[in-house]
Protein backbone atom coordinates (compact mmCIF):
# COMPACT_ATOMS: atom_id res chain seq x y z
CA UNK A 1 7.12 -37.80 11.53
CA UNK A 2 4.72 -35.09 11.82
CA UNK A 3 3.81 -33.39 8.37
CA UNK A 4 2.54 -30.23 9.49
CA UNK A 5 6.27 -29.64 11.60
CA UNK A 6 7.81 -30.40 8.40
CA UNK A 7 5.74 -28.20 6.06
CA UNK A 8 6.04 -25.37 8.87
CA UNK A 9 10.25 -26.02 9.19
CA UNK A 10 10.36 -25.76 4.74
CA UNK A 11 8.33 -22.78 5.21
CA UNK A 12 10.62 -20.96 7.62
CA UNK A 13 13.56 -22.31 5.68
CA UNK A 14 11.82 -20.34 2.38
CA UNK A 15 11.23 -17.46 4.48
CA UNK A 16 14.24 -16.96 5.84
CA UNK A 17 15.74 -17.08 2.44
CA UNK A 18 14.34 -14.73 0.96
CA UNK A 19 14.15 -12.12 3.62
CA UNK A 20 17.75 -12.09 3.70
CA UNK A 21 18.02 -12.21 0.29
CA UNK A 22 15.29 -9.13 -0.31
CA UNK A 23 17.38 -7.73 2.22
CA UNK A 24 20.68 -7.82 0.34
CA UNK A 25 19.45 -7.15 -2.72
CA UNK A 26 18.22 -3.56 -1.51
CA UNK A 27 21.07 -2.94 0.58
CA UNK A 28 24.13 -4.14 -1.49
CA UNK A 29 23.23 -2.23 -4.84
CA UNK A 30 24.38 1.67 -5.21
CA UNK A 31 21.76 3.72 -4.41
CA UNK A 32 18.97 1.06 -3.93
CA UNK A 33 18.14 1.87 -0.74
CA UNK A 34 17.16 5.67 -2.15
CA UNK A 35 14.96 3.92 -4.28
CA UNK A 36 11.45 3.18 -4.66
CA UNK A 37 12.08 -0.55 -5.01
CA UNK A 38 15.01 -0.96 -2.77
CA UNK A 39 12.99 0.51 0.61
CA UNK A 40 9.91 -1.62 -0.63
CA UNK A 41 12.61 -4.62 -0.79
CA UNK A 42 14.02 -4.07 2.29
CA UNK A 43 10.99 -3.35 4.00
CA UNK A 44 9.66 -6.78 2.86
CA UNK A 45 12.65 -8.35 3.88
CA UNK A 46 12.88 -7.16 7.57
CA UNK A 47 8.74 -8.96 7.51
CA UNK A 48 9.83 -11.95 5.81
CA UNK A 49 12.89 -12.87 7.91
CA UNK A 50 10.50 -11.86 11.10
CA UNK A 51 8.12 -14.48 10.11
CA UNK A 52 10.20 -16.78 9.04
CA UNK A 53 11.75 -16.88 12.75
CA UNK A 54 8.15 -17.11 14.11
CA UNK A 55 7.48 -20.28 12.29
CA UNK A 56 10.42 -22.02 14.18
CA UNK A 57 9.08 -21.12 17.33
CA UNK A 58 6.29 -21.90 19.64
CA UNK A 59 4.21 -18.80 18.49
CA UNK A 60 3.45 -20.35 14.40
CA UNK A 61 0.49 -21.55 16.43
CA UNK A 62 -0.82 -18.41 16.58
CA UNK A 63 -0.45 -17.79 12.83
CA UNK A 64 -3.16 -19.93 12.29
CA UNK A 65 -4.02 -19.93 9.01
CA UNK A 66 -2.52 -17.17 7.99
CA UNK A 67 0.95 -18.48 6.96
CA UNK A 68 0.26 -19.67 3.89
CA UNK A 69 -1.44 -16.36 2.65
CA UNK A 70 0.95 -14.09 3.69
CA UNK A 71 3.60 -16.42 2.12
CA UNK A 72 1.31 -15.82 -1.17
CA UNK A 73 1.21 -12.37 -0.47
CA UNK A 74 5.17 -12.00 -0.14
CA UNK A 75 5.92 -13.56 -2.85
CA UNK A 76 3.29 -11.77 -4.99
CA UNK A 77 4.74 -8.21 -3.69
CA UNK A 78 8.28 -9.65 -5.02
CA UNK A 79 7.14 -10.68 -8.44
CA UNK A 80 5.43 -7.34 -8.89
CA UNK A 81 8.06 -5.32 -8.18
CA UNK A 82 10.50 -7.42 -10.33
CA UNK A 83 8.20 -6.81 -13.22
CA UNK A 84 7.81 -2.89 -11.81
CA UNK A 85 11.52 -2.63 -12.04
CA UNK A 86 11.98 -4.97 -15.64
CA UNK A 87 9.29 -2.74 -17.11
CA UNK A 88 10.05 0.41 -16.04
CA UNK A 89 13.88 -0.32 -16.44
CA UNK A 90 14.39 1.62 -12.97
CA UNK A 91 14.34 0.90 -9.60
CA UNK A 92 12.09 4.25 -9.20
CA UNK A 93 8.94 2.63 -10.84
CA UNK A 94 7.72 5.31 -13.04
CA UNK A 95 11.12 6.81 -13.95
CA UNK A 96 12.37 6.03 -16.61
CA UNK A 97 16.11 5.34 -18.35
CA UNK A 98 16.42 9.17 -18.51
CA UNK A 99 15.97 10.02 -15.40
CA UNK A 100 19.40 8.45 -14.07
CA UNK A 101 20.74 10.46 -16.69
CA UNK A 102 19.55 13.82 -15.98
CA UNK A 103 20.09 13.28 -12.15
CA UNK A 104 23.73 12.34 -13.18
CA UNK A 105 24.05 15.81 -14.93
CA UNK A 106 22.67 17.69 -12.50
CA UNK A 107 24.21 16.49 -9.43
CA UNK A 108 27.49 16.01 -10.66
CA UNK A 109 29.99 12.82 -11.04
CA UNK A 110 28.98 11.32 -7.15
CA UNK A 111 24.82 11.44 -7.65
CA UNK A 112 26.05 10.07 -11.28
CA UNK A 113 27.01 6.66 -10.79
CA UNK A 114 24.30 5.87 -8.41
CA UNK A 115 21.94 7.33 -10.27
CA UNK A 116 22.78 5.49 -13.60
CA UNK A 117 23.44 2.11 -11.78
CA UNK A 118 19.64 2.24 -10.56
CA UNK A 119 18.06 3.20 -13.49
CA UNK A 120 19.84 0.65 -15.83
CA UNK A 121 18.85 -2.11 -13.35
CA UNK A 122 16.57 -4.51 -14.85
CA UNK A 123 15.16 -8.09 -13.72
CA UNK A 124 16.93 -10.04 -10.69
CA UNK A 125 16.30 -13.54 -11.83
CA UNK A 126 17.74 -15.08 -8.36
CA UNK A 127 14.71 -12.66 -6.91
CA UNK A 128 12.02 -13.75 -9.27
CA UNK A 129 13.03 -17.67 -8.52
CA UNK A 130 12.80 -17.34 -4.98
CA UNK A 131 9.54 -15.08 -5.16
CA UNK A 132 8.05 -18.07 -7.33
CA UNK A 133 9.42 -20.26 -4.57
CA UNK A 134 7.71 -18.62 -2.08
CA UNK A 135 4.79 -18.85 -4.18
CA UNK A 136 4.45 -22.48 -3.97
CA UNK A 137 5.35 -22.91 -0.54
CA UNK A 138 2.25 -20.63 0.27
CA UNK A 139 0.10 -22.37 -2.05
CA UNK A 140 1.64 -25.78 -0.32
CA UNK A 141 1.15 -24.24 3.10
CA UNK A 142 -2.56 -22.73 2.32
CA UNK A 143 -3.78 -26.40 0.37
CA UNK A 144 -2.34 -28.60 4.04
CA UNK A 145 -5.25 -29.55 6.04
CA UNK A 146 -3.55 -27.76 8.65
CA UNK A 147 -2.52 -24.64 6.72
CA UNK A 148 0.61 -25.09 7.58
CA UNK A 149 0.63 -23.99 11.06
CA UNK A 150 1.98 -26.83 12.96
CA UNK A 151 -1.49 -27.11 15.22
């Protein structure tokens, strides 16, 4: 059995994942996609899932070392917007619990609900496990002899 297909085929496996998850999450929830966090989210997703596919095909080669990092870097992107969206209490970084509320009463009872649902939105724990996934599966991928990248 060769290690390096194995660590490459987990990889993918994580990848695709949580692009698909990052790309739920910003896509299912009222008004995320408006949001600061949601377009980041989905954004990130669409990347994920993209290199997720590469690393089942013959072009992880050219990856190189790479995989691993950008795994790191993925999943480092997800944590911090998790703790963006926990501290901030809103899915628009910076605005806070008010904000929702004030939209709500200017826009009237439609901009309302979205507006509230977004800014009450705190941590997705299913998120932050499969960011610290991702983590490890970088750090994995990055501490192989061969990176990761199936050469």
């Amino acid at each position: 059995m060769n290690t390096s297909d194995t660590t490459r085929q987990y990889g993918a496996a994580i990848a695709l994942v949580s692009g698909v998850y990052s790309l739920l999450s910003a896509t299912a929830g009222s008004g995320m996609m408006s949001s600061n966090s949601g377009l980041l989210m989905a954004l990130l997703g669409v990347i994920v899932v993209v290199h997720g596919v590469v690393l089942l095909t013959p072009y992880a080669s050219r990856l190189g070392n790479a995989s691993g990092p950008l795994m790191i870097g993925y999943s480092l992107v997800m944590l911090l917007n998790q703790v963006l969206v926990g501290v901030t209490g809103s899915a628009n970084w910076g605005m806070g619990m008010n904000s929702g509320m004030e939209s709500g009463m200017n826009g009237g009872i439609g901009s309302s609900m979205g507006s509230t649902m977004t800014a009450g939105m705190g941590w997705d724990l299913g998120m932050v496990a499969i960011a610290v996934l991702m983590l490890l599966s970088g750090i994995i991928m990055t501490n192989r002899p061969d990176n990761g990248s199936g050469m």
